[in-house]
C-alpha atoms as a PDB file:
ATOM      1  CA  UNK A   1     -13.726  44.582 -88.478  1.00  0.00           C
ATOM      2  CA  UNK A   2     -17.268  44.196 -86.757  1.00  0.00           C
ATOM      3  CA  UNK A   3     -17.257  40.402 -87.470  1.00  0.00           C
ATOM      4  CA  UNK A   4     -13.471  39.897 -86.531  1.00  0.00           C
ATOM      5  CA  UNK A   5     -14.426  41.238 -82.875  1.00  0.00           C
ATOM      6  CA  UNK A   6     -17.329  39.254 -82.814  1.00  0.00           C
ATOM      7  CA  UNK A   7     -15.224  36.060 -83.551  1.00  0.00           C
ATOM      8  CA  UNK A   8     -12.527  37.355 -80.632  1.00  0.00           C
ATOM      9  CA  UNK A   9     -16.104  37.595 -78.332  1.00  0.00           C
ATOM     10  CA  UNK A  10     -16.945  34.834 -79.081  1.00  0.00           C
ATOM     11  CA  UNK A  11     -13.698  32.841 -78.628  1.00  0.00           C
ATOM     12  CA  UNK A  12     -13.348  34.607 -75.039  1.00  0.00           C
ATOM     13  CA  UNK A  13     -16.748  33.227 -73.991  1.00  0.00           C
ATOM     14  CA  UNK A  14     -15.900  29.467 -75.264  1.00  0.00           C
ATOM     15  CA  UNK A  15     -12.743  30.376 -73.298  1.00  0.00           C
ATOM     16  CA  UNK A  16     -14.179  31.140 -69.585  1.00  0.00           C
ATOM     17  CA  UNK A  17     -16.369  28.003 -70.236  1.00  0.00           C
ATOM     18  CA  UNK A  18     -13.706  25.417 -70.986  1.00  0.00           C
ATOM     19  CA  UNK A  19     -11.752  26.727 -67.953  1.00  0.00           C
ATOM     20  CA  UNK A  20     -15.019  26.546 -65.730  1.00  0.00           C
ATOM     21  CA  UNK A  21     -15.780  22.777 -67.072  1.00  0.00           C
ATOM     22  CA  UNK A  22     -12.490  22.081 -66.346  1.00  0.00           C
ATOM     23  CA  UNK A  23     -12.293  23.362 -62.462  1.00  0.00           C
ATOM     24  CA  UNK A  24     -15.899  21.021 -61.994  1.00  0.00           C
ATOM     25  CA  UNK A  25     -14.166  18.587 -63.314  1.00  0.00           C
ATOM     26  CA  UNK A  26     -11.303  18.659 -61.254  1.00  0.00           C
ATOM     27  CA  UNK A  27     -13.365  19.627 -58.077  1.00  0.00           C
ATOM     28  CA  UNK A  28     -15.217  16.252 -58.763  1.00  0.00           C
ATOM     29  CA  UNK A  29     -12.388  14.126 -59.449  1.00  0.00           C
ATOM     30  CA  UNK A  30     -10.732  15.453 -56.491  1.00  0.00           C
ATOM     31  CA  UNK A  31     -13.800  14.700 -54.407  1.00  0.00           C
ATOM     32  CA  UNK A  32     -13.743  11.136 -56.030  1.00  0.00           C
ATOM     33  CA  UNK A  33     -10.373  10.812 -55.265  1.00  0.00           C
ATOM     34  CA  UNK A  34     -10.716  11.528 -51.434  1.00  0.00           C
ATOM     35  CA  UNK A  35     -14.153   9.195 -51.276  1.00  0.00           C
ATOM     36  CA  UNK A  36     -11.820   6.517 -52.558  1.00  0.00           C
ATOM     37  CA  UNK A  37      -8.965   6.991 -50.438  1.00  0.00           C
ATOM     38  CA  UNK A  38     -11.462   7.674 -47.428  1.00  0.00           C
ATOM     39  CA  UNK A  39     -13.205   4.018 -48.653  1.00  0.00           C
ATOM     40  CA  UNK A  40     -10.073   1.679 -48.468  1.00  0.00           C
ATOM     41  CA  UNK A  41      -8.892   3.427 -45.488  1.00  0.00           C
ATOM     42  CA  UNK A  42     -11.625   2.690 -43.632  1.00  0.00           C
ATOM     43  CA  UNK A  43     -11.702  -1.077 -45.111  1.00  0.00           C
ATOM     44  CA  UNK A  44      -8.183  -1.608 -43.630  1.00  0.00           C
ATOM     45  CA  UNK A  45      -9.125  -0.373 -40.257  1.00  0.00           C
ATOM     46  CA  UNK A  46     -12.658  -2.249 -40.207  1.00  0.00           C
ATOM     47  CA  UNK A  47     -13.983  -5.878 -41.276  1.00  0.00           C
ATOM     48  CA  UNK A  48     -17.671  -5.520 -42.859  1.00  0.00           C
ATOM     49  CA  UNK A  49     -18.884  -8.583 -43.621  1.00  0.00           C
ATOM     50  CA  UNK A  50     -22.604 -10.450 -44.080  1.00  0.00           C
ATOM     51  CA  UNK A  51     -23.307 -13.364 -41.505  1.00  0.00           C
ATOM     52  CA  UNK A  52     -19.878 -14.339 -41.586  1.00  0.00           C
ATOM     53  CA  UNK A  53     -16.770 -14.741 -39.059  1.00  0.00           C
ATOM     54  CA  UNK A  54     -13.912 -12.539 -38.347  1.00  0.00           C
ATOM     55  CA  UNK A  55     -10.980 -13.858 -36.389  1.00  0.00           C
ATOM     56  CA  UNK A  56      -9.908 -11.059 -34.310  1.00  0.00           C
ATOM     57  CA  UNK A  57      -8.739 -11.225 -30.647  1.00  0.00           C
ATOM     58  CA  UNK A  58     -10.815  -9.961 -28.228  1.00  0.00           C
ATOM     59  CA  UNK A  59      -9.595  -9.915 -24.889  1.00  0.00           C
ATOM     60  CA  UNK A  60     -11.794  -8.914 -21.133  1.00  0.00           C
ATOM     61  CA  UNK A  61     -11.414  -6.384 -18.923  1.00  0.00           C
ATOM     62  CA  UNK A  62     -12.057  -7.455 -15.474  1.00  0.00           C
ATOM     63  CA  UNK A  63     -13.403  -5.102 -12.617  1.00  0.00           C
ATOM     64  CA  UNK A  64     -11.080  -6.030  -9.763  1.00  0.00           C
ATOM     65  CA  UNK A  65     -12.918  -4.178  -6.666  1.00  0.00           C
ATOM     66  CA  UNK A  66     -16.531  -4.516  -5.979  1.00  0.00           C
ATOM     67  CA  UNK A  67     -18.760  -1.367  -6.132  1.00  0.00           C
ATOM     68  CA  UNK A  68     -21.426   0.958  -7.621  1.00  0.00           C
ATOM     69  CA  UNK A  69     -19.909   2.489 -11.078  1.00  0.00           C
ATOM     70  CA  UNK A  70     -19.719   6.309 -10.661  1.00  0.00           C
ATOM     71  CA  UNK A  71     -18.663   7.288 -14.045  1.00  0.00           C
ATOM     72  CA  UNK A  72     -18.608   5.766 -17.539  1.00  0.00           C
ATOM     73  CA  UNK A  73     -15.917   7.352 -19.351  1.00  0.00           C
ATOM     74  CA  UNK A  74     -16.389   5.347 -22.856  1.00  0.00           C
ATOM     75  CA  UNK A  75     -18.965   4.764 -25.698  1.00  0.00           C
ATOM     76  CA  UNK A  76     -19.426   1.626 -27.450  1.00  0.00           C
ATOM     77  CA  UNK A  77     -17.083   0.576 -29.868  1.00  0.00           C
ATOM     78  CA  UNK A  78     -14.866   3.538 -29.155  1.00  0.00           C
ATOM     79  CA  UNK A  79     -11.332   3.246 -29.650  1.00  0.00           C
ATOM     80  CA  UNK A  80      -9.171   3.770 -26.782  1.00  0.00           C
ATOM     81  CA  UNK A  81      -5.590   4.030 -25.845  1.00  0.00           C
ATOM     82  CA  UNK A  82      -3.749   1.932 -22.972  1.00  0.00           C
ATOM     83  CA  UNK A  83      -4.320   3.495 -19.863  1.00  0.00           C
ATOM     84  CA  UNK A  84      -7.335   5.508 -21.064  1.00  0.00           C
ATOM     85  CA  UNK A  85      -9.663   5.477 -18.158  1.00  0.00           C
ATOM     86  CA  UNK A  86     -13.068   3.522 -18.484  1.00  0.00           C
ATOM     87  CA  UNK A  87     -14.766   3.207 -15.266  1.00  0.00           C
ATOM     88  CA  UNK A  88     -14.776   5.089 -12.207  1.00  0.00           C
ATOM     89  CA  UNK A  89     -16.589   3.174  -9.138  1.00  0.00           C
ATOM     90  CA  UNK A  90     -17.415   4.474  -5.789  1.00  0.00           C
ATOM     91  CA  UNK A  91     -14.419   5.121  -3.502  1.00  0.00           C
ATOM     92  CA  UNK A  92     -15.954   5.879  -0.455  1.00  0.00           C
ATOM     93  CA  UNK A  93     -15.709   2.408   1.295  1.00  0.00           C
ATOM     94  CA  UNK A  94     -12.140   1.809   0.017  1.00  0.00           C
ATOM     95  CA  UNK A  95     -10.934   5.241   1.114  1.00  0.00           C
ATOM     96  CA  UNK A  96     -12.229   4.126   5.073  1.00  0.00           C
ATOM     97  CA  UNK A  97     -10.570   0.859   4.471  1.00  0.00           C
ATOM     98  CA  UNK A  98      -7.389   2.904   3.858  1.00  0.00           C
ATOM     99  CA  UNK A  99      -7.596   4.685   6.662  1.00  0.00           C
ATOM    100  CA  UNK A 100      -8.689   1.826   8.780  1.00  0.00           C
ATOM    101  CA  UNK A 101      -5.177   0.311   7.686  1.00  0.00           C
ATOM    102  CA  UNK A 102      -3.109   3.425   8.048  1.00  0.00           C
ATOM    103  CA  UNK A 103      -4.712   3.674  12.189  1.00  0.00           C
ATOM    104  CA  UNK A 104      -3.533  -0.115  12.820  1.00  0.00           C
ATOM    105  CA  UNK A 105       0.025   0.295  11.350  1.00  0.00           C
ATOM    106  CA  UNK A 106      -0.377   3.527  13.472  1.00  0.00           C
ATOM    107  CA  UNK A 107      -1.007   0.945  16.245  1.00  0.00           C
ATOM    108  CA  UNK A 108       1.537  -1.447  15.571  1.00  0.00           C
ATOM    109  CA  UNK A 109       4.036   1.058  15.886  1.00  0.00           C
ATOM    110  CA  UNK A 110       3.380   2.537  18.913  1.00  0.00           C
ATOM    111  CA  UNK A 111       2.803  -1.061  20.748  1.00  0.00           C
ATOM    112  CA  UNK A 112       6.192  -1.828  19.303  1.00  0.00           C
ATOM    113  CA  UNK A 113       7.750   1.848  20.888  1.00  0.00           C
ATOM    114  CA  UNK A 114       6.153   0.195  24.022  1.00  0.00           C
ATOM    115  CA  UNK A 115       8.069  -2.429  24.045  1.00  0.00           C
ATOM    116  CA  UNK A 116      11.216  -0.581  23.471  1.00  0.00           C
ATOM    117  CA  UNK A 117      10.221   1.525  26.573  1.00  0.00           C
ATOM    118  CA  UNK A 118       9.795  -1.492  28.474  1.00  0.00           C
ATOM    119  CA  UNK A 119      13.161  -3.551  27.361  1.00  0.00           C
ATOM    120  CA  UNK A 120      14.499  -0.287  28.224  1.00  0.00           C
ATOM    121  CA  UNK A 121      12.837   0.049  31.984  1.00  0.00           C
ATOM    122  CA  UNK A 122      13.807  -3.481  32.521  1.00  0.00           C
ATOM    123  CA  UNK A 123      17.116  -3.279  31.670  1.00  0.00           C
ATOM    124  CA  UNK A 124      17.945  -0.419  33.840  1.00  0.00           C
ATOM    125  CA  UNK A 125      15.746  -2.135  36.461  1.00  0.00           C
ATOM    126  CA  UNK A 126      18.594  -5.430  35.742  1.00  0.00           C
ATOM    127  CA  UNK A 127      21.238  -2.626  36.204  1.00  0.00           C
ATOM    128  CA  UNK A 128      19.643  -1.584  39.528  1.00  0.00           C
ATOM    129  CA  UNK A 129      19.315  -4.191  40.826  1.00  0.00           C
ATOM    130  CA  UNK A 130      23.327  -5.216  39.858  1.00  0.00           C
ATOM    131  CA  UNK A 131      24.042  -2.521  41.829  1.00  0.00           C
ATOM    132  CA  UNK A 132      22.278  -3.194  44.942  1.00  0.00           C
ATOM    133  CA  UNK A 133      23.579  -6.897  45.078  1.00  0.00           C
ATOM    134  CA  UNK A 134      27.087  -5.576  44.768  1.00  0.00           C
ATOM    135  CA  UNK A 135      26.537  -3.113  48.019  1.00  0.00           C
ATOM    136  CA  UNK A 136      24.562  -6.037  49.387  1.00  0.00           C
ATOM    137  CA  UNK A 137      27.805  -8.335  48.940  1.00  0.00           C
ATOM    138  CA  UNK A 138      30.096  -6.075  50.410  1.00  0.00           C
ATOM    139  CA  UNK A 139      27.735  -4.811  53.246  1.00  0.00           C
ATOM    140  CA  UNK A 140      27.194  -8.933  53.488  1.00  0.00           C
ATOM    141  CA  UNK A 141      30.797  -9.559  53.460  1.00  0.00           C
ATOM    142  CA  UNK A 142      31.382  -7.041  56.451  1.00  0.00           C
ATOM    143  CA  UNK A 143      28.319  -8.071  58.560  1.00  0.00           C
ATOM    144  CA  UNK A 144      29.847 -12.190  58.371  1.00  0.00           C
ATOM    145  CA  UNK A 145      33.570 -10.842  59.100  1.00  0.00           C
ATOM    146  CA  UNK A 146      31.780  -9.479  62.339  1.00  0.00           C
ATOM    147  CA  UNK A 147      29.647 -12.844  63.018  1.00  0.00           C
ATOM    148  CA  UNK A 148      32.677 -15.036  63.057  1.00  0.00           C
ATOM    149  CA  UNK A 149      34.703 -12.343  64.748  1.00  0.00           C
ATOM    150  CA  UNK A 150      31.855 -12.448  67.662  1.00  0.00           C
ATOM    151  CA  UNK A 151      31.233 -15.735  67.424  1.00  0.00           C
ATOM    152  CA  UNK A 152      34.916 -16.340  68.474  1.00  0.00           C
ATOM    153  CA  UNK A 153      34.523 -13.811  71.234  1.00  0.00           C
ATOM    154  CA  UNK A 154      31.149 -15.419  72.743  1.00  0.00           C
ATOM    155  CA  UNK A 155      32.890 -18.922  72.597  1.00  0.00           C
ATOM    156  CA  UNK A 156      35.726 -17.026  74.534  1.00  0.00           C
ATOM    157  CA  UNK A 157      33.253 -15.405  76.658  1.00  0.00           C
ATOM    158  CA  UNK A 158      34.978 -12.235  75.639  1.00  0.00           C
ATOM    159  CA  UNK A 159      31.873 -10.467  74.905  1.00  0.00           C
ATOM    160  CA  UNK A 160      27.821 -11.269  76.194  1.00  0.00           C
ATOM    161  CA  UNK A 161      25.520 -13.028  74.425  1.00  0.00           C
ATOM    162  CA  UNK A 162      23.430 -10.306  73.840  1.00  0.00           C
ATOM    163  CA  UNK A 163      25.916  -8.908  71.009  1.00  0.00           C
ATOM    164  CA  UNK A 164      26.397 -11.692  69.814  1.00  0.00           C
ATOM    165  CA  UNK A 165      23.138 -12.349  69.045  1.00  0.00           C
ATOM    166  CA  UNK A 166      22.789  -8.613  67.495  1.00  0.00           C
ATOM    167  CA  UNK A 167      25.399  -9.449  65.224  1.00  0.00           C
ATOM    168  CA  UNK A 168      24.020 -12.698  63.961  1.00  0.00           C
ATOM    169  CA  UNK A 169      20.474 -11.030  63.401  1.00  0.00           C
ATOM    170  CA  UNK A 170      22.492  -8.263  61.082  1.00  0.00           C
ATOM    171  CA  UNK A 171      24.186 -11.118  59.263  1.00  0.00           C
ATOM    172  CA  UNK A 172      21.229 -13.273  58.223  1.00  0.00           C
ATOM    173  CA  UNK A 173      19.387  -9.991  57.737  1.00  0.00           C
ATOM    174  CA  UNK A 174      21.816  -9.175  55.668  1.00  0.00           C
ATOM    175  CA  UNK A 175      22.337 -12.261  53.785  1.00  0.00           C
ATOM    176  CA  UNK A 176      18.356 -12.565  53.147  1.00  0.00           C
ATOM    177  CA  UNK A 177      18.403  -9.174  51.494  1.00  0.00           C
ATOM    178  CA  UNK A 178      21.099 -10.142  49.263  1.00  0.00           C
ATOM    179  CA  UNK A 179      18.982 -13.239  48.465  1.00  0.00           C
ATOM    180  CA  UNK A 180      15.876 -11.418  48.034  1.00  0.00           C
ATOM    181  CA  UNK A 181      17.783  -8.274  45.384  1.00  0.00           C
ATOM    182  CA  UNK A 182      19.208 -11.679  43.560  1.00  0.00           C
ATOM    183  CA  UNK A 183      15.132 -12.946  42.855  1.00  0.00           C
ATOM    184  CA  UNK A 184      14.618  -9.102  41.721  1.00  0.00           C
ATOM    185  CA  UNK A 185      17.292  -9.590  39.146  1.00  0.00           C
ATOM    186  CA  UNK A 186      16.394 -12.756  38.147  1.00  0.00           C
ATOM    187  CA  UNK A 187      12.345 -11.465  37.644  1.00  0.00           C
ATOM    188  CA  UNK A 188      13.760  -8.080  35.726  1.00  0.00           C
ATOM    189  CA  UNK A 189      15.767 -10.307  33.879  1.00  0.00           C
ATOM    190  CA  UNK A 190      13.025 -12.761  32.707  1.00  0.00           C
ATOM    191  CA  UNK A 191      10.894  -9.377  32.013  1.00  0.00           C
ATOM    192  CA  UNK A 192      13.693  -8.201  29.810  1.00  0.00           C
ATOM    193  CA  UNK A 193      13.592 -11.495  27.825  1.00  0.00           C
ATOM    194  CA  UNK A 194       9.941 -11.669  27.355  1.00  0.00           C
ATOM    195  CA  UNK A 195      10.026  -8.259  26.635  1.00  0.00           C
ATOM    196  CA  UNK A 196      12.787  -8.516  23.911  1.00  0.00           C
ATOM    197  CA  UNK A 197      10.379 -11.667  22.663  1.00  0.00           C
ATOM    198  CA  UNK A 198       7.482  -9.279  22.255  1.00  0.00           C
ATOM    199  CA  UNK A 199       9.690  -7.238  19.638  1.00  0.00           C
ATOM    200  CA  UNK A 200       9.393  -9.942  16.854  1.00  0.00           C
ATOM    201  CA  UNK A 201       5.946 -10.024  17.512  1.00  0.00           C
ATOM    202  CA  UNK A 202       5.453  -6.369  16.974  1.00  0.00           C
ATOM    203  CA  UNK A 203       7.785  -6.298  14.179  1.00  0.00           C
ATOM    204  CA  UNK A 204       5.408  -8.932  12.474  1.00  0.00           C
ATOM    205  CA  UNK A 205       2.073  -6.867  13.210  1.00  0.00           C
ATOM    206  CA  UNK A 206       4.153  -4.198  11.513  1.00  0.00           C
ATOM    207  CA  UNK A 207       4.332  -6.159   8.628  1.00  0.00           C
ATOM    208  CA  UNK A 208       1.111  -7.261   8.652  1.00  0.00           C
ATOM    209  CA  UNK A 209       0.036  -3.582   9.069  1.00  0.00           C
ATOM    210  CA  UNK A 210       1.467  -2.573   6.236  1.00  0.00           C
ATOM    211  CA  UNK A 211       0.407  -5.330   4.313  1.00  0.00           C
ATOM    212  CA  UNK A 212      -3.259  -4.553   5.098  1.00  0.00           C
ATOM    213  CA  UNK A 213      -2.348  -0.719   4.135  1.00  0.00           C
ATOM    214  CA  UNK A 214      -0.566  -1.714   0.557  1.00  0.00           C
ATOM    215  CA  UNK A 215      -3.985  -3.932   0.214  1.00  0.00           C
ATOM    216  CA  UNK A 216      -6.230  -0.893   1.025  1.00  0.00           C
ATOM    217  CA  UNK A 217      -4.494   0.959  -1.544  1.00  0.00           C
ATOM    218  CA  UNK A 218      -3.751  -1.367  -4.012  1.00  0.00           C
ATOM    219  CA  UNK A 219      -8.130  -2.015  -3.998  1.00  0.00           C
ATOM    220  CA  UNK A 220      -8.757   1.726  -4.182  1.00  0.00           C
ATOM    221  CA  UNK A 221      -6.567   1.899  -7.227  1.00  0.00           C
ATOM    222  CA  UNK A 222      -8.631  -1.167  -8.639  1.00  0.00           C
ATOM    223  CA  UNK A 223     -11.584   1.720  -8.342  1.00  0.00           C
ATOM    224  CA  UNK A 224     -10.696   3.577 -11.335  1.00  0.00           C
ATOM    225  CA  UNK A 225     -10.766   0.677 -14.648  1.00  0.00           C
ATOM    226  CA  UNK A 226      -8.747   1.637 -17.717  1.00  0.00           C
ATOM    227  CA  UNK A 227      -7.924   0.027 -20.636  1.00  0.00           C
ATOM    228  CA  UNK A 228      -4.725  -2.762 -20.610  1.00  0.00           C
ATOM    229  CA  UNK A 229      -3.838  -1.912 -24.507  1.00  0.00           C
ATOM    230  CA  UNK A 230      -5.214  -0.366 -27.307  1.00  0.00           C
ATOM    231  CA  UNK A 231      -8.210  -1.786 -28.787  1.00  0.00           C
ATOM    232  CA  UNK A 232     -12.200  -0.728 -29.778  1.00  0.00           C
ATOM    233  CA  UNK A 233     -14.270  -1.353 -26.766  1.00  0.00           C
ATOM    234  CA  UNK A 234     -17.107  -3.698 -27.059  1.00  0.00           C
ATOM    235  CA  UNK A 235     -20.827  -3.677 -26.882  1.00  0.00           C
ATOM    236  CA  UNK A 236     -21.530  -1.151 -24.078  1.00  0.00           C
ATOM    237  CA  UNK A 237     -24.367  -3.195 -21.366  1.00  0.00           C
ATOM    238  CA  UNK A 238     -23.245  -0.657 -17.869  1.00  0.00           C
ATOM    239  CA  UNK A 239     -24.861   2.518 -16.743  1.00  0.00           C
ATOM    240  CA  UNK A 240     -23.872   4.939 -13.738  1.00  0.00           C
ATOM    241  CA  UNK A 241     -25.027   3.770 -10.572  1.00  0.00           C
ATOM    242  CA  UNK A 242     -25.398   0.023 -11.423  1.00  0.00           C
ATOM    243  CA  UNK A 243     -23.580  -2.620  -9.297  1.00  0.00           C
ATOM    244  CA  UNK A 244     -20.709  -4.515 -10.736  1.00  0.00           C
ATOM    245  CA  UNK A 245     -18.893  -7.578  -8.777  1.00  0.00           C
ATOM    246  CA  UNK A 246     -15.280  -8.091  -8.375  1.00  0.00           C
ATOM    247  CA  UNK A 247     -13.869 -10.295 -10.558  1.00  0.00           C
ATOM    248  CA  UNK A 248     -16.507 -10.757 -12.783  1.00  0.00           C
ATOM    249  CA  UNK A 249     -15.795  -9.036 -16.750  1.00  0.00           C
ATOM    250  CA  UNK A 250     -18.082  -6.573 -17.973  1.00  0.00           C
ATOM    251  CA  UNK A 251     -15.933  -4.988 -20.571  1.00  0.00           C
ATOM    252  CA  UNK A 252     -14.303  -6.433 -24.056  1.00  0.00           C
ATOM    253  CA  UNK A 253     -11.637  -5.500 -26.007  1.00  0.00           C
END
């Protein structure tokens, strides 16, 4: 009896051992396993290679706005995402432009609400004017009924010189004034025109004022660099507070 339980002890120790060889053994398989798979998935996603060439496209990123960089936002040969943001300059300068360019469109409307006021002014000015001429005329009309009337009279000698002469001073006093409202019209009326000329040339410094503001902000956008597809980012050769100029590519991808 003493040996058989020394046999079953002895079997339960050989036991536990095979089962902890076999749980290294899968623990280091396993961890071969995942080197290997970790291995070939990094050769797929990376070229390693001794003195030689890879063909790969590599494509620059251009900084489109002049300025002092204010923020790097990458590390070298980082992999980034379209739109991911690189490079932040300095904004200050493009921020006044923008609201140098928001005052003239300001400007450029309000010159062209001028205008309006004035086409307005000188049309009621025309209209005015229309209005005296037309009591002129008939005031006119009246005043020349009486000349000839009296000038019939005085060749009669039905009525004295005197009056005649009265009436004849009323007439051509008359008649000049209606002369003299016709020049008004004809001066609010070339006004008007120019005036109404003046539009299209504040309806083009419109445009052009909001040309210059799309501009301003189209450059301050330009102040913030981010990536134009996915891609690792080249050798890294900026640092914060260094100058970059517009145009020029400082970036690969």
């Amino acid at each position: 009896m003493a040996q058989l339980a020394q046999k079953r002890k002895l079997l339960k120790k050989k036991k536990l051992r095979n089962i902890i060889l076999n749980t290294v053994c899968l623990v280091i398989a396993g961890s071969g396993l995942f080197w290997v798979g970790g291995y070939f998935w990094r050769y797929i996603n990376y070229e390693i290679t001794n003195d030689a060439f890879v063909d790969q496209y590599v494509a620059p990123v251009n900084v489109r706005v002049a300025g002092y960089i204010k923020e790097i936002r990458f590390t070298e040969h980082q992999f980034v995402r379209k739109g991911d943001t690189l490079l932040v300059l300095d904004d200050s300068e493009y921020r006044i432009k923008l609201k140098e360019a928001k005052a003239s469109l300001v400007d450029a409307v309000g010159s062209k609400d001028v205008v309006a006021t004035n086409i307005e002014m000188y049309g009621n000015r025309i209209a005015g004017e229309e209005a005296n001429i037309a009591e002129a005329k008939a005031k006119l009309w009246q005043l020349e009924q009486d000349y000839f009337r009296y000038k019939r009279l005085l060749e009669e000698e039905s009525v004295p010189e005197q009056q005649f002469e009265q009436v004849k001073s009323s007439y051509e006093a008359a008649k000049a004034r209606l002369e003299a409202l016709e020049i008004q019209k004809k001066v609010a009326q070339s006004q008007h025109t120019e005036a109404n000329k003046r539009t299209t040339v504040a309806d083009a410094a419109i445009l052009r004022a909001e040309a210059a503001l799309d501009l301003a902000a189209l450059n301050l956008s330009y102040t913030v660099v981010t990536a134009p597809y996915d891609g690792y980012i080249g050798r890294r050769t900026l640092e914060p507070g260094q100058y970059v100029s517009a145009g020029q590519t400082y970036l690969f991808l």
